[in-house]
Structures are given as structure tokens and as C-alpha cells.
N, C-alpha and C. Protein backbone atom coordinates (compact mmCIF):
# COMPACT_ATOMS: atom_id res chain seq x y z
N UNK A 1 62.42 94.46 165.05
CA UNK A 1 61.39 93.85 165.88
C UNK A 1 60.14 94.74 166.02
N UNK A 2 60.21 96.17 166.02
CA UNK A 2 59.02 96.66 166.38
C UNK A 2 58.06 96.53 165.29
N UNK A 3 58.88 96.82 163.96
CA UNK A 3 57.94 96.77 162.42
C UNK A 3 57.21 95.43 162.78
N UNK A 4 57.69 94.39 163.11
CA UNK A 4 57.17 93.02 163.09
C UNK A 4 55.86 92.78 164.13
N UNK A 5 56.12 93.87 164.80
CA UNK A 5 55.01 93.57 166.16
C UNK A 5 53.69 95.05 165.86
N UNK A 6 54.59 95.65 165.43
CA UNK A 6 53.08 96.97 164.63
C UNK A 6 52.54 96.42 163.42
N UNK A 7 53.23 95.61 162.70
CA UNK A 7 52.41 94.72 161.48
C UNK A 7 51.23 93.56 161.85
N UNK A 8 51.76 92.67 163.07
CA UNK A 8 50.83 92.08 163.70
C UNK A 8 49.89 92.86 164.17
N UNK A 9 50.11 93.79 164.97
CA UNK A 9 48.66 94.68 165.36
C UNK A 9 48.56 95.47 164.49
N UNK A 10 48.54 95.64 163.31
CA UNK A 10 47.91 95.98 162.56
C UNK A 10 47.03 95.11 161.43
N UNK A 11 47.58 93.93 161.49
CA UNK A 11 46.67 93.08 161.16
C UNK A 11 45.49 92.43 161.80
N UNK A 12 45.66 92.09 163.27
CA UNK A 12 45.15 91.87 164.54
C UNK A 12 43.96 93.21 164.27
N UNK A 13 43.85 93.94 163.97
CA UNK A 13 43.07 95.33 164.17
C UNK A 13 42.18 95.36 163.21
N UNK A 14 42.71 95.16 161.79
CA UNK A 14 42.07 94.98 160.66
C UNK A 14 40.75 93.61 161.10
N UNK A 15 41.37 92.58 161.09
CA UNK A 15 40.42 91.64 161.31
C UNK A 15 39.48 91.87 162.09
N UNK A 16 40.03 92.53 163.54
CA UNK A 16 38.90 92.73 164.78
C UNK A 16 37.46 93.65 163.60
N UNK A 17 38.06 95.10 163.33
CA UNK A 17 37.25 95.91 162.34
C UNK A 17 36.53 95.11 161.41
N UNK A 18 37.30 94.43 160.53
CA UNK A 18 36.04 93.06 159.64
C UNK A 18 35.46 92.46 160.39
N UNK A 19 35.22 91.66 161.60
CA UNK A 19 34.71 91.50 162.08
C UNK A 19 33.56 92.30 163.00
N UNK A 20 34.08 93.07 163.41
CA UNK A 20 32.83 93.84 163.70
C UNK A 20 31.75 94.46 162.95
N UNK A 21 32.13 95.35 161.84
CA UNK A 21 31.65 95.59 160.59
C UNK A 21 30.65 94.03 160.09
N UNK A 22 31.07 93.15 159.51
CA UNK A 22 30.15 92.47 159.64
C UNK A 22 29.31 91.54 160.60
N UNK A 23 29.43 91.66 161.33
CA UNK A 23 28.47 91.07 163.03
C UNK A 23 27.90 92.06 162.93
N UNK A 24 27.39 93.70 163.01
CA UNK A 24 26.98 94.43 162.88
C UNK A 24 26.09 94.34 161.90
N UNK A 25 26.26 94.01 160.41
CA UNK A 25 25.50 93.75 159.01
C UNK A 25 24.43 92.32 159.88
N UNK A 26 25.41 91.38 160.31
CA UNK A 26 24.60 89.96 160.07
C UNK A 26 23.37 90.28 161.03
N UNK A 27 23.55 91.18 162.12
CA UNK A 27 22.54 91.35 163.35
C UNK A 27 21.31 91.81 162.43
N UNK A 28 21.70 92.60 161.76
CA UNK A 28 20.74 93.74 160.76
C UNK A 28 19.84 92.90 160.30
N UNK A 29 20.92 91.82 159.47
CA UNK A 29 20.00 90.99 158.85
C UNK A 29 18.90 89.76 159.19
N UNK A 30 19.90 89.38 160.17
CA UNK A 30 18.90 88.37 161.82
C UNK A 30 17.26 89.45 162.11
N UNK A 31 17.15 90.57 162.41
CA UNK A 31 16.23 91.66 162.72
C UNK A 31 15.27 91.46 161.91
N UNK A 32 15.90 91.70 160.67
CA UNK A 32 14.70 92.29 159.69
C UNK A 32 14.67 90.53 159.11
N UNK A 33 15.04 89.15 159.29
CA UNK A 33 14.91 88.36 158.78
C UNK A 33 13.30 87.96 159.83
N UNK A 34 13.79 88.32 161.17
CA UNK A 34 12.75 88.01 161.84
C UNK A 34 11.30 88.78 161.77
N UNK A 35 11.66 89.99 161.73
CA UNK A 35 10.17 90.78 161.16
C UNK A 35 8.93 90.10 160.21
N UNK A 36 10.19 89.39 159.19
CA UNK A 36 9.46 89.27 158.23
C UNK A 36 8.96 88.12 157.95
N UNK A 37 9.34 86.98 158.81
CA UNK A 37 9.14 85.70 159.06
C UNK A 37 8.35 86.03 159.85
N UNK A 38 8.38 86.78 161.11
CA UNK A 38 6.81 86.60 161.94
C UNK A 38 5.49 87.12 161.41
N UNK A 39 5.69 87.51 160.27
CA UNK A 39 3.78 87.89 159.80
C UNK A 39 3.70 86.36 159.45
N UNK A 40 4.17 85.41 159.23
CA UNK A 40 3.57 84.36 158.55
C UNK A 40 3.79 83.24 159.64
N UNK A 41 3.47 83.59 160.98
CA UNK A 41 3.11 82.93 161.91
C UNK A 41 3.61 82.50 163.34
N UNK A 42 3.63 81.76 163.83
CA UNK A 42 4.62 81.61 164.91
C UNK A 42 5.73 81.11 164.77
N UNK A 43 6.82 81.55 165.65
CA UNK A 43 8.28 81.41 165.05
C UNK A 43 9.01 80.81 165.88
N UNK A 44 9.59 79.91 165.60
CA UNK A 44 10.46 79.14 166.52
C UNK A 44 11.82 79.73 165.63
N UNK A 45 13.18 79.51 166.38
CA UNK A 45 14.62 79.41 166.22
C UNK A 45 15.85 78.92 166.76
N UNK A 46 16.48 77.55 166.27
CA UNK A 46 16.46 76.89 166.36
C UNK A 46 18.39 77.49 166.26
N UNK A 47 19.68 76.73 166.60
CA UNK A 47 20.98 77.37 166.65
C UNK A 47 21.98 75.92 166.53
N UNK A 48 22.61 76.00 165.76
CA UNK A 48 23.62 74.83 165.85
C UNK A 48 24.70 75.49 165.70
N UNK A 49 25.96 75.03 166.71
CA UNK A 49 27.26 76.13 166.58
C UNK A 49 27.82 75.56 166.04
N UNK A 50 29.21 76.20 165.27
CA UNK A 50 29.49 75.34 164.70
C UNK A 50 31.32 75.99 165.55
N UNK A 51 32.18 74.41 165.24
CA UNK A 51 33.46 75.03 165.76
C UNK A 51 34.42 75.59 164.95
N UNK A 52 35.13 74.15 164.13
CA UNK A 52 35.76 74.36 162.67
C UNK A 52 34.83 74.82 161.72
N UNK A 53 33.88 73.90 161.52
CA UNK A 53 33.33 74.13 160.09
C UNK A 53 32.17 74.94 160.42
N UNK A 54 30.97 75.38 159.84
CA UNK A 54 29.81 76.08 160.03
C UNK A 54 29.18 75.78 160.82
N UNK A 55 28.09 76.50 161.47
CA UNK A 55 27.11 76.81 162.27
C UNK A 55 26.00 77.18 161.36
N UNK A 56 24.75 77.13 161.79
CA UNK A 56 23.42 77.64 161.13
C UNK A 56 22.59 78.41 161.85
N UNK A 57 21.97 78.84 162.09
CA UNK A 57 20.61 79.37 162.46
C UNK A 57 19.51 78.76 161.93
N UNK A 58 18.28 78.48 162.17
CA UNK A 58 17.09 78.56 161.43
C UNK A 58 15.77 79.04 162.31
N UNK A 59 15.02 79.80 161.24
CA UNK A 59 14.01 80.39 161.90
C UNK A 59 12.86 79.52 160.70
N UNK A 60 11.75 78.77 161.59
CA UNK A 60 10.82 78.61 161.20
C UNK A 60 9.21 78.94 161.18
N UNK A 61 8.23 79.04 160.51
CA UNK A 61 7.26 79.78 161.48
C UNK A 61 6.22 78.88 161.04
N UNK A 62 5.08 78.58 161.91
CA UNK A 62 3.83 77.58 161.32
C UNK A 62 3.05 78.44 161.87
N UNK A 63 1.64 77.92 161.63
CA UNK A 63 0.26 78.29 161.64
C UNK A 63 -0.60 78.19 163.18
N UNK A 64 -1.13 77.84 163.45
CA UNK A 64 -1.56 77.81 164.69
C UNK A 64 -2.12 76.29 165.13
N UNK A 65 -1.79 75.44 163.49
CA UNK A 65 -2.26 73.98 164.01
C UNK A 65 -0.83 73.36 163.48
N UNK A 66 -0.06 73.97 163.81
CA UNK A 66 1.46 73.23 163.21
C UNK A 66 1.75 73.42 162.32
N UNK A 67 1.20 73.82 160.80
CA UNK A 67 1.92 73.76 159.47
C UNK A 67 2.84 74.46 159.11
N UNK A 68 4.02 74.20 158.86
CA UNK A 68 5.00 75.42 158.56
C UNK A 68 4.74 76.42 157.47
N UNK A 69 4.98 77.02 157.45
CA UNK A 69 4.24 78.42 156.48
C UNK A 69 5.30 79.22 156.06
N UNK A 70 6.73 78.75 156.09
CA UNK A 70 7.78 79.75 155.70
C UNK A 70 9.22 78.95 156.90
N UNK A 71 10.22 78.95 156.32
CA UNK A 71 11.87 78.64 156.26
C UNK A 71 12.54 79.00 156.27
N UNK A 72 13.49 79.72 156.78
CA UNK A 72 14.96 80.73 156.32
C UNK A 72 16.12 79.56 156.96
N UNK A 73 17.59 79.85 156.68
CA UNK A 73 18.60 79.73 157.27
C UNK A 73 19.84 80.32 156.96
N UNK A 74 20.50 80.22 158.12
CA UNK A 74 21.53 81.28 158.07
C UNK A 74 22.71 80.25 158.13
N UNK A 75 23.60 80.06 157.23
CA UNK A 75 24.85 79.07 157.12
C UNK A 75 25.62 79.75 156.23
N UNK A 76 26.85 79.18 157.13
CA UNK A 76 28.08 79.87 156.41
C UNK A 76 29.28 80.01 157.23
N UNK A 77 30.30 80.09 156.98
CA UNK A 77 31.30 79.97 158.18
C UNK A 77 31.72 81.59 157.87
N UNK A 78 31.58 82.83 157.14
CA UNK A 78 32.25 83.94 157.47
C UNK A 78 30.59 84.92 157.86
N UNK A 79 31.17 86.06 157.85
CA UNK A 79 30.62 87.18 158.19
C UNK A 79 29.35 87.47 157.41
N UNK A 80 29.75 87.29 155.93
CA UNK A 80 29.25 87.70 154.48
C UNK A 80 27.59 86.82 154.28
N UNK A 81 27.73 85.75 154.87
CA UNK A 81 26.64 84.55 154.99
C UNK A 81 25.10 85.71 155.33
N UNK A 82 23.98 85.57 154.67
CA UNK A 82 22.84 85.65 154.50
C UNK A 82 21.72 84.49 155.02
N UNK A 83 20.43 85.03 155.19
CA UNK A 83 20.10 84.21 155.09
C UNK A 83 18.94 83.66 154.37
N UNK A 84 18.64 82.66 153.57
CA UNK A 84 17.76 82.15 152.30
C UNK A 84 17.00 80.91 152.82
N UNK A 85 15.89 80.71 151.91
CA UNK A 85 14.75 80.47 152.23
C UNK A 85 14.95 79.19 152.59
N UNK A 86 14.30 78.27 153.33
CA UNK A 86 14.67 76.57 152.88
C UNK A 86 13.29 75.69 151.93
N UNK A 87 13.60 75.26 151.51
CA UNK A 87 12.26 74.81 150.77
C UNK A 87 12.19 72.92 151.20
N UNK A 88 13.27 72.40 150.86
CA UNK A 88 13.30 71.07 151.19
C UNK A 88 14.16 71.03 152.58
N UNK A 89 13.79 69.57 153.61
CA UNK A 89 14.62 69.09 154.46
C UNK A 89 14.38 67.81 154.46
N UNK A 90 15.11 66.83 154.39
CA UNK A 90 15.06 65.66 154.24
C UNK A 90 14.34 64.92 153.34
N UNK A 91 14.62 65.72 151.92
CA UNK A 91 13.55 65.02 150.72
C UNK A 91 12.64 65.11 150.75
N UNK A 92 11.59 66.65 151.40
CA UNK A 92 10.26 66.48 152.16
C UNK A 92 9.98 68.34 152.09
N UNK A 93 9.30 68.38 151.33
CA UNK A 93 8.87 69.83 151.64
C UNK A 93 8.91 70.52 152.43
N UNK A 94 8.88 71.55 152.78
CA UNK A 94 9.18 72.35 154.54
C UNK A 94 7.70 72.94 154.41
N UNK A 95 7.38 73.74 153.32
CA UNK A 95 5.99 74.41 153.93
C UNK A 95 5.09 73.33 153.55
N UNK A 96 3.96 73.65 154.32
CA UNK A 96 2.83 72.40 154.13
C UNK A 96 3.55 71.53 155.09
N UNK A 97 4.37 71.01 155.58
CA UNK A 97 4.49 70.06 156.50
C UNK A 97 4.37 70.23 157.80
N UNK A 98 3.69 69.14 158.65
CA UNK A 98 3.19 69.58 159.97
C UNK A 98 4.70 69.47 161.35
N UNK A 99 4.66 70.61 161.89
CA UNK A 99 6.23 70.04 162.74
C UNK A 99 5.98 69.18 163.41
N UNK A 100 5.04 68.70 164.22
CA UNK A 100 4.65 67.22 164.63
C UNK A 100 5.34 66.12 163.99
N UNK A 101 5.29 66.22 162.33
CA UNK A 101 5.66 65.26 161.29
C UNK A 101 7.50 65.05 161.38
N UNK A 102 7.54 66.48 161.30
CA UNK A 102 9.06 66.98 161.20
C UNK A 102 9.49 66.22 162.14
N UNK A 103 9.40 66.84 163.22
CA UNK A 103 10.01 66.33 165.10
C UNK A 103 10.09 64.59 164.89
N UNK A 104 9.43 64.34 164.43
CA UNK A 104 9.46 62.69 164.41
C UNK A 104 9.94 61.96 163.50
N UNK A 105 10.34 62.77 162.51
CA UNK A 105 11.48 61.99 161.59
C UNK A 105 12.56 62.44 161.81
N UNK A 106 12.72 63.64 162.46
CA UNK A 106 14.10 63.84 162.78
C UNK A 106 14.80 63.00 164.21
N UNK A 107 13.84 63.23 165.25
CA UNK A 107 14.03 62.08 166.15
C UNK A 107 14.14 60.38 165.75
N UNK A 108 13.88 60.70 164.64
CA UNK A 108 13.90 58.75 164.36
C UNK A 108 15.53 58.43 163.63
N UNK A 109 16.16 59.69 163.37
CA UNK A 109 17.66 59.64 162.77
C UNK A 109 18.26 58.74 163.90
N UNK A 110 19.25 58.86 163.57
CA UNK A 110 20.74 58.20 164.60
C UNK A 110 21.06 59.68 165.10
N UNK A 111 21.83 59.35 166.18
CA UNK A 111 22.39 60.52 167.18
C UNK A 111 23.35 61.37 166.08
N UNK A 112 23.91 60.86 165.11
CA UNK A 112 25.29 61.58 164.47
C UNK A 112 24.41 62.32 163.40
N UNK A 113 23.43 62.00 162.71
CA UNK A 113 22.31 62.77 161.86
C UNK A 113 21.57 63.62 163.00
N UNK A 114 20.85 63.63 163.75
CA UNK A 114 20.59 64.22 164.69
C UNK A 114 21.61 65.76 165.09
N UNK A 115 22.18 65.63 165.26
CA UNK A 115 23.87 66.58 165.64
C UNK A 115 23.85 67.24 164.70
N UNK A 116 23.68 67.14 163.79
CA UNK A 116 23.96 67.34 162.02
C UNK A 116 22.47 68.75 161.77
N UNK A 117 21.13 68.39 162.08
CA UNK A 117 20.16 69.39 162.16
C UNK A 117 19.89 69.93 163.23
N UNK A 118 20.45 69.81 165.14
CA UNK A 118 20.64 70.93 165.81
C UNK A 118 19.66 71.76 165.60
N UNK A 119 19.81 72.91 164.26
CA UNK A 119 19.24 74.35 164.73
C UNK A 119 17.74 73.66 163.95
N UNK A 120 17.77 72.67 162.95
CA UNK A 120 16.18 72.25 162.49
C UNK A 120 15.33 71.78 164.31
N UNK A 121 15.71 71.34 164.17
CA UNK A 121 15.23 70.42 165.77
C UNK A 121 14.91 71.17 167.15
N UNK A 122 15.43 72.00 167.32
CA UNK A 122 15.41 73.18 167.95
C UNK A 122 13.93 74.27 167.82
N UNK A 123 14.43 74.22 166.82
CA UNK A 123 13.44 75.45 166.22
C UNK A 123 12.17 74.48 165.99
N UNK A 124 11.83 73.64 165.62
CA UNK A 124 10.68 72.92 165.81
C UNK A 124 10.08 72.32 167.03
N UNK A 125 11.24 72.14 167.99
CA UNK A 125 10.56 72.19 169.44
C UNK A 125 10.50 73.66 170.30
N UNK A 126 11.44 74.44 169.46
CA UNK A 126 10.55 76.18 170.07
C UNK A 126 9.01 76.27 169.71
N UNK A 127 8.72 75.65 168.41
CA UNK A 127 7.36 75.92 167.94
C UNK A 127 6.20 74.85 168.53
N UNK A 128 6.48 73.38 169.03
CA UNK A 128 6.03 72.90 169.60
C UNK A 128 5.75 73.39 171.45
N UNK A 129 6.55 74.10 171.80
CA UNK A 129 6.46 74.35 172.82
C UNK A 129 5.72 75.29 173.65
N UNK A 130 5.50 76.14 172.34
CA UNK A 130 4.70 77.59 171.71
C UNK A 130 3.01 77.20 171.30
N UNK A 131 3.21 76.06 170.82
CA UNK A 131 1.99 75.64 170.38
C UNK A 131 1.34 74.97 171.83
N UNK A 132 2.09 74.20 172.36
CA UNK A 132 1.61 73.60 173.68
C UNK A 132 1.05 74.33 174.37
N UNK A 133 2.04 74.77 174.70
CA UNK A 133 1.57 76.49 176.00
C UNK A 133 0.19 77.18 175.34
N UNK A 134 -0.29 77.12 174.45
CA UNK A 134 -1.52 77.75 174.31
C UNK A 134 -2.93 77.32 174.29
């Protein structure tokens, strides 16, 4: 019995350590993802959790009259997940498009599509909200 219960915590231990080890990396990479997304404008970020399957992040940034000017997202269900540029969302270019434009085709989905972009939707009403206030 004891081998059986020091093998569990020792597996139990291992994982905690992978896990920390990378939450540690992904923060790194959240940091310097944001640095480098804010020279190219104002930045909204936007979070969809995920339970079973994935979760995302997205950080978007536009111009000072709405245009998006740059895309990242962060998806993936382990540790190892990065995050890369987005270029398309909904068959529709991301840069050059105004989030005004965005916000209103995504609001025009159904509630279950809606659920589905979370951290898009988000992050475009951080940037609307950003834009308002000024």
C-alpha cells in the first residue's frame, strides 16, 4: 500500500511541477505578447474559458478611429499553446476592419455562435469602450 500511495504523489507532484513550469512560460508569453501588440495601437482582450475542451484569449489592437491594426490568439487546451496571429474571422479580414463592423456581425449570430467567439467579442467591446471614453 505505501508504494501505491508514494507513486500517486509522485505523480500528483510531477504534474503540479508541469504545470507550473508551464503557466510560468505561458505568463512570459501573455507579457511580451502584449508589449508587442500595444505599439500598434489600442488594445482590447477579450477571454473565453474553456471547461472540457479549450479556452482562448485574444488580444486585439485598432487605431484611434476603430481599425484593427493587428490579432493574436492564444488557444489550446495544454500548457505548450502559443500565441499566433489571426488574420481571418468570419470569412472577413481582421486588419483593415472597423470593430464597429466586427461588434455587429458578431452580435447578429445566434446565442450558440455567439458563446463560440466570447474572447473575439470581448476584446472588441474592451476596444469600443476605450474608444468611447475618449
Amino acid at each position: 500500500m505505501p508504494k501505491d500511495v508514494m507513486l500517486l504523489f509522485s505523480i500528483a507532484f510531477a504534474r503540479f511541477l508541469m504545470q507550473s513550469i508551464g503557466g510560468y512560460f505561458q505568463i512570459k508569453d501573455y507579457k511580451k505578447t502584449i508589449r508587442r501588440i500595444r505599439q500598434k495601437g489600442n488594445v482590447g482582450i477579450g477571454q473565453k474559458r474553456g471547461r472540457l475542451l479549450s479556452g482562448h484569449i485574444v488580444m486585439i489592437a485598432c487605431d484611434n478611429d476603430g481599425i484593427v491594426t493587428s490579432g493574436e490568439i492564444l488557444d489550446g487546451i495544454t500548457f505548450l499553446s502559443k500565441f499566433h496571429s489571426i488574420n481571418k474571422i468570419l470569412d472577413r479580414n481582421l486588419v483593415g476592419s472597423s470593430i464597429y463592423d466586427l461588434l455587429n456581425l458578431f452580435r447578429s449570430l445566434d446565442k450558440k455562435e455567439q458563446k463560440k467567439y466570447t474572447g473575439y467579442i470581448r476584446s472588441l467591446e474592451a476596444l469600443e469602450q476605450r474608444l468611447l471614453g475618449n
